[in-house]
Protein backbone atom coordinates (compact mmCIF):
# COMPACT_ATOMS: atom_id res chain seq x y z
CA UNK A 1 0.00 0.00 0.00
CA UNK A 2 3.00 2.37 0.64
CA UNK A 3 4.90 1.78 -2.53
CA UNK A 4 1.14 2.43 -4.54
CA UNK A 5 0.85 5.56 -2.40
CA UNK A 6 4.59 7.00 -3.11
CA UNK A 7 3.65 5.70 -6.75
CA UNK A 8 0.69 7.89 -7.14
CA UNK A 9 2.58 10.92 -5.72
CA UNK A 10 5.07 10.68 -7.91
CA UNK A 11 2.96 10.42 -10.50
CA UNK A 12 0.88 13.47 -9.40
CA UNK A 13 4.42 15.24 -9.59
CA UNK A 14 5.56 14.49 -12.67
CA UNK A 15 2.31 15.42 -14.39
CA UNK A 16 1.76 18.84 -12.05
CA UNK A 17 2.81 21.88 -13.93
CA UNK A 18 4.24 23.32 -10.59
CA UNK A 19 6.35 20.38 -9.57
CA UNK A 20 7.19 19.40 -13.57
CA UNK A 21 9.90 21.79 -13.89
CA UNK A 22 13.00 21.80 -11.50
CA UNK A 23 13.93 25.24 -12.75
CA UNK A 24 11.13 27.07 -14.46
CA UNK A 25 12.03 29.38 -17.40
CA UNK A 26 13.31 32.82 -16.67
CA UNK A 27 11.03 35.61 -17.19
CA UNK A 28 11.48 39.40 -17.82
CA UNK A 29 8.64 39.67 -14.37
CA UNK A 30 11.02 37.82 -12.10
CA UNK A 31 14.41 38.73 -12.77
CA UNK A 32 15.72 37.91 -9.19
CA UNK A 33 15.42 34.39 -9.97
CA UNK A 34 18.28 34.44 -12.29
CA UNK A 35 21.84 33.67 -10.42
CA UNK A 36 20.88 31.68 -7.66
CA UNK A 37 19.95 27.68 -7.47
CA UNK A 38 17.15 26.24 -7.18
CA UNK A 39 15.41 23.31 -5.74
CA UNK A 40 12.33 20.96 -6.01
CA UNK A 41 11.44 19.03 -2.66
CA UNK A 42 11.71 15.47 -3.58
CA UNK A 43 8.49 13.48 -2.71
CA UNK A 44 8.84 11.62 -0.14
CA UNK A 45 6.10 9.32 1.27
CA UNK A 46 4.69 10.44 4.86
CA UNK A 47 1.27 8.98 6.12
CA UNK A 48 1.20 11.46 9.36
CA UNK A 49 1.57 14.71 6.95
CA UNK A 50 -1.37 13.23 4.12
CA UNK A 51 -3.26 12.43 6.74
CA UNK A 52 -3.03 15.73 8.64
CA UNK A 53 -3.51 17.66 5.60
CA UNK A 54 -6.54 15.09 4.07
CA UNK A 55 -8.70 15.46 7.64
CA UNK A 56 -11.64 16.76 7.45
CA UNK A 57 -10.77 18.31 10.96
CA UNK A 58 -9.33 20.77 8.93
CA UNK A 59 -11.70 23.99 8.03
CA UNK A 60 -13.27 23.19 4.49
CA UNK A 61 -11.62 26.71 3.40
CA UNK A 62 -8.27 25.46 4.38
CA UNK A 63 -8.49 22.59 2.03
CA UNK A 64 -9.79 24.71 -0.83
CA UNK A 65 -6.44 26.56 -1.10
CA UNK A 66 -4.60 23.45 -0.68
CA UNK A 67 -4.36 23.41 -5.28
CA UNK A 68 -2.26 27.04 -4.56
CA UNK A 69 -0.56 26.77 -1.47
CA UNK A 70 0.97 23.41 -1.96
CA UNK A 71 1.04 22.03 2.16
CA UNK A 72 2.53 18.54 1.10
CA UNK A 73 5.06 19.57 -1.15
CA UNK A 74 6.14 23.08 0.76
CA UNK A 75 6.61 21.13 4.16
CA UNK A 76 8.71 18.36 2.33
CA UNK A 77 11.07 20.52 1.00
CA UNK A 78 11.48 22.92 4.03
CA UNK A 79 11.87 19.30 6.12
CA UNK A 80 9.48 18.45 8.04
CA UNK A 81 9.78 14.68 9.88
CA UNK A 82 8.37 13.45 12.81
CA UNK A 83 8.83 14.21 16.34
CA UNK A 84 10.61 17.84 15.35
CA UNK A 85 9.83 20.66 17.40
CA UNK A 86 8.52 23.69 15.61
CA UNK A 87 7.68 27.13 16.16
CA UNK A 88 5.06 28.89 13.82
CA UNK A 89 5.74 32.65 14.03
CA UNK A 90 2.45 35.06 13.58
CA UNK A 91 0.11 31.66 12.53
CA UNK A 92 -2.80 34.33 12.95
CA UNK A 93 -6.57 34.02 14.07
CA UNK A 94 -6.77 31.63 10.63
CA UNK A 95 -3.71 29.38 11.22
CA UNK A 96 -3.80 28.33 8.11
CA UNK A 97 -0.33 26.39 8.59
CA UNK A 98 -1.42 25.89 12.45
CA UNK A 99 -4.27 23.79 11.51
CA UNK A 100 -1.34 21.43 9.72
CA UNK A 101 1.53 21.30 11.84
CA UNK A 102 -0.06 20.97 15.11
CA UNK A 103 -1.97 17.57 14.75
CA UNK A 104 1.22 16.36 12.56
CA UNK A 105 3.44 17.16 15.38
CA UNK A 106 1.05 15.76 18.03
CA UNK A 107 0.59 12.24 15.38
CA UNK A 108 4.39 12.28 15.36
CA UNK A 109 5.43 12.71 18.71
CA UNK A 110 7.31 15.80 18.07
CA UNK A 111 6.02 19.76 19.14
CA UNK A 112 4.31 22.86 17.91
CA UNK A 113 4.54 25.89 19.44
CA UNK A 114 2.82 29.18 17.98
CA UNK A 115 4.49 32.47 19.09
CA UNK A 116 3.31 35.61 18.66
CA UNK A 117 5.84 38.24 20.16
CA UNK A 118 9.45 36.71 19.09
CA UNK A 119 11.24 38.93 21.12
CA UNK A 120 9.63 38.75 24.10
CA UNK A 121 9.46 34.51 23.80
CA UNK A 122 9.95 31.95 21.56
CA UNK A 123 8.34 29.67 23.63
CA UNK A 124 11.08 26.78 23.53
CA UNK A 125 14.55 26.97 25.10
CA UNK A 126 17.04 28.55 23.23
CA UNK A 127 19.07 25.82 20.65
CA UNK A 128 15.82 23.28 20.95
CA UNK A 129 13.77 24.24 17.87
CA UNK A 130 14.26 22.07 14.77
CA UNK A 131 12.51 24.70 12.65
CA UNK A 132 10.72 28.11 12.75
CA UNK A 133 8.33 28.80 10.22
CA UNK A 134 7.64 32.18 8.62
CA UNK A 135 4.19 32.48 6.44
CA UNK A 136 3.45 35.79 4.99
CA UNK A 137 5.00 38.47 7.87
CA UNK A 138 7.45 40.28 6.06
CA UNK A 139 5.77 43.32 4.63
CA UNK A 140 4.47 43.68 8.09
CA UNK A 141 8.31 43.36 9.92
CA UNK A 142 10.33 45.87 7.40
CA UNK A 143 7.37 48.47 7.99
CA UNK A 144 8.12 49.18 11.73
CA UNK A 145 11.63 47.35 12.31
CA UNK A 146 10.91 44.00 13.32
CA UNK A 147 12.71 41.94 10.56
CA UNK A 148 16.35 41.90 12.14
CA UNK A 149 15.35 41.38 15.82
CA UNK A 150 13.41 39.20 14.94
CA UNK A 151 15.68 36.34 12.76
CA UNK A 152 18.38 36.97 15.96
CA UNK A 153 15.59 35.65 18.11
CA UNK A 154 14.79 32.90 15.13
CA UNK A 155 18.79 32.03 15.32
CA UNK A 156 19.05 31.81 18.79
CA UNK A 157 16.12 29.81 19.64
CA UNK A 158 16.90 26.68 16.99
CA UNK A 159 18.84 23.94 17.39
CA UNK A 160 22.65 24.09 15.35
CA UNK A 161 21.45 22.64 11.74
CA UNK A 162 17.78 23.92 12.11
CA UNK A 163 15.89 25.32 9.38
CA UNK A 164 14.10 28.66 8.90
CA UNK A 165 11.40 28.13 6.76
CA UNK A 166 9.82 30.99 4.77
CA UNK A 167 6.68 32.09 2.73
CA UNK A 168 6.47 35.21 1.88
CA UNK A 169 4.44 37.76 -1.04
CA UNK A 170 7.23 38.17 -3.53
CA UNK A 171 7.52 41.69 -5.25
CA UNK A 172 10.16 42.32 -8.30
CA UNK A 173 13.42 42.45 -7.02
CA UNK A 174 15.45 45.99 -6.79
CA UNK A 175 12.88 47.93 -5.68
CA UNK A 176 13.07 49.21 -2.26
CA UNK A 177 11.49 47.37 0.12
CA UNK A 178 9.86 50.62 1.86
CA UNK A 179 8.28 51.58 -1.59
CA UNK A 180 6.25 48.09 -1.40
CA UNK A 181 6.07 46.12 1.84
CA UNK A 182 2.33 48.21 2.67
CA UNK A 183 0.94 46.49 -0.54
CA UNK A 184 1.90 43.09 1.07
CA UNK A 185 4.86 42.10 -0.99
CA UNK A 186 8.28 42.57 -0.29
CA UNK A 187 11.77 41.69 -2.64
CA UNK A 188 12.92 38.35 -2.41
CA UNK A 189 16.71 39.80 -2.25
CA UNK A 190 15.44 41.65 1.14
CA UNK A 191 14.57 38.45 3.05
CA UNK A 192 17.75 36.41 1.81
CA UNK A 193 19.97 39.65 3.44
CA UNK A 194 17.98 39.82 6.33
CA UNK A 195 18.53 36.21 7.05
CA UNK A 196 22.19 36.36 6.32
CA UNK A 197 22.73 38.89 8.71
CA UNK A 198 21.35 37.36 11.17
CA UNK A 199 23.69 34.20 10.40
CA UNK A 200 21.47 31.83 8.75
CA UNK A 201 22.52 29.82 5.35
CA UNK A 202 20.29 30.15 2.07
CA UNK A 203 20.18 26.58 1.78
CA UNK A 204 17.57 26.40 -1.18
CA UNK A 205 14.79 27.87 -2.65
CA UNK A 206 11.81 26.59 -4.46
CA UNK A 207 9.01 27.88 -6.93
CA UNK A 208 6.78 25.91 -5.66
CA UNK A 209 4.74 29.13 -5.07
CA UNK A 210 5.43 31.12 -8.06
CA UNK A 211 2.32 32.64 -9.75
CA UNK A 212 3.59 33.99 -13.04
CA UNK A 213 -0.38 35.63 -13.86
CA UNK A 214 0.56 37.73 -10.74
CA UNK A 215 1.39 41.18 -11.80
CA UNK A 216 0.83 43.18 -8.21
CA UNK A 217 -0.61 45.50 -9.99
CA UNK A 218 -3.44 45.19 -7.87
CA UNK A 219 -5.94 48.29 -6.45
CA UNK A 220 -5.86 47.21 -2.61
CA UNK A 221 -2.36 45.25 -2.76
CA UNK A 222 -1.87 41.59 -2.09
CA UNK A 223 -5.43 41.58 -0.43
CA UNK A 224 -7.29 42.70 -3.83
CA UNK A 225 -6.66 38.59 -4.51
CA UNK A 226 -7.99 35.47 -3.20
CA UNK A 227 -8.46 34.65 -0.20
CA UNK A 228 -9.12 37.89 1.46
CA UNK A 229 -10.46 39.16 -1.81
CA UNK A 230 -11.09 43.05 -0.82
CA UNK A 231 -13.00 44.89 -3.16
CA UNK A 232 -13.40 48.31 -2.25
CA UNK A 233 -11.55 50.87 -0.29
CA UNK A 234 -11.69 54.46 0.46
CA UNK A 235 -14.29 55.26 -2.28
CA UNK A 236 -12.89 52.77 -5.09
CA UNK A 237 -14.99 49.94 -5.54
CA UNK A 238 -14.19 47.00 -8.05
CA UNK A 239 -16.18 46.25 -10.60
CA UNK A 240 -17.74 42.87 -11.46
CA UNK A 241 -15.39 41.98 -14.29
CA UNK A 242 -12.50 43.33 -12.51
CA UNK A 243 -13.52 41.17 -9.28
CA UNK A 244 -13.51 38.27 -11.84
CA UNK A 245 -10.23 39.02 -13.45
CA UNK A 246 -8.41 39.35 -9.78
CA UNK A 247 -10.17 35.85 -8.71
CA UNK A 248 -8.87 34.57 -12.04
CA UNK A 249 -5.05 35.26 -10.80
CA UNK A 250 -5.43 32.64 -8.01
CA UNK A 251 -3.01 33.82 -4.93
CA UNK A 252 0.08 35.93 -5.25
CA UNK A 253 3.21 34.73 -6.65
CA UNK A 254 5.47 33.76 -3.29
CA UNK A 255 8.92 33.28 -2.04
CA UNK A 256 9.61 29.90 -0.82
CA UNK A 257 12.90 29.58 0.98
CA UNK A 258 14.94 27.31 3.00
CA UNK A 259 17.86 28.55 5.52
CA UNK A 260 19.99 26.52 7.71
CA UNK A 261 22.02 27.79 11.35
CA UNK A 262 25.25 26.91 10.63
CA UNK A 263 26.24 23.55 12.43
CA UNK A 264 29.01 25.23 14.18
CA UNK A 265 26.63 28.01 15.50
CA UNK A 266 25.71 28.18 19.20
């Protein structure tokens, strides 16, 4: 029954159009992808994560976004095994990822912990997290100084070898980051600094995420698409057909990165 299941999701990859291409072609939208490597997660067969993404214990919305915000495939390439321990920064009133990770880790024998304030506590001890995940908090850190306090309180809580694992709204890279965080996206050459001054590795990074029909040319920013979907705002009100056209993008295009504390680190 395992090999059939690992058969079938390898077959589901091969025929995706998101996992079919281990580097997608370059394109004059996303220029930042050119000069650094990329990865696919391999698919790997784990009955705890289908089944904690399958169950129906999971909101019905949750499962709808599932096509665009790839849970299986994201998880197995940031690294995600049993028993880790893992702290979900910011998982939010939705917790999205939250509704995932915490009956995974709980199947597994390993621990979630959701943490809110970073720099007040990480909840865990420092050098015991296996890995921190990130979802969508960027735009919202560069805006009021958050982003480099922050990762030092990321580096110092995991574990020597532990992963920081990030989503994030990608904008076009070289513009400044203060020019486009309050629309929700931020460069992808801003988080990969950040990190690295805080003494994390870029390890790899995936496309996993990518929208290419994304444009961010949107009226309310990242929230114009699906899921929040906002329509109107201070006196500008979408029309029907441009309602449709913005549901038609899907999600944005996102970041999807893996970084690594150095072994060595303390």
């Amino acid at each position: 029954m395992r090999s059939l299941v690992l058969a079938a999701l390898v077959a589901s990859a091969l025929a995706s159009p998101v996992l079919a291409q281990t580097v997608p072609p370059e394109t004059p939208a996303l220029p930042h992808r050119q000069g650094l490597s990329m990865e696919m997660p391999q698919v790997e067969e784990d009955a705890a994560l289908q089944a904690a993404i399958a169950s129906t214990t999971r909101p019905e919305a949750d499962r709808a976004r599932d096509s665009q915000r790839h849970p299986f495939e994201t998880l197995t390439f940031w690294g995600l095994q049993p028993g880790l321990t893992v702290v979900e920064i910011e998982p939010g009133r939705a917790g999205w990822w939250r509704n995932i990770l915490e009956p995974y880790a709980a199947s597994t024998g390993g621990r979630y912990v959701a943490v809110g304030k970073p720099t007040e506590s990480m909840g865990v001890a420092d050098g015991s997290a296996d890995m921190v995940v990130v979802a969508r908090a960027f735009h919202n850190w560069s805006r009021d100084g958050r982003t480099d306090p922050y990762l030092a309180a990321f580096f110092k809580a995991l574990k020597p070898g532990g992963v920081l694992a990030v989503e994030q709204h990608r904008s076009v890279d070289g513009l400044n980051v203060a020019d486009v965080a309050s629309t929700g996206y931020v460069p992808e050459s801003y988080v990969i600094h950040a990190a690295r001054r805080a003494g994390f590795e870029l390890e790899a990074r995936s496309e996993l995420n990518a929208n290419p029909k994304d444009d961010r040319d949107h009226p309310f920013g990242v929230w114009t698409l699906p899921p929040v979907r906002s329509s109107q705002k201070d006196g500008r009100v979408l029309t029907a057909e441009e309602r449709a056209a913005f549901d038609a993008v899907g999600e944005s295009d996102r970041m999807t990165l893996r970084f690594r504390k150095p072994e060595a680190a303390n």
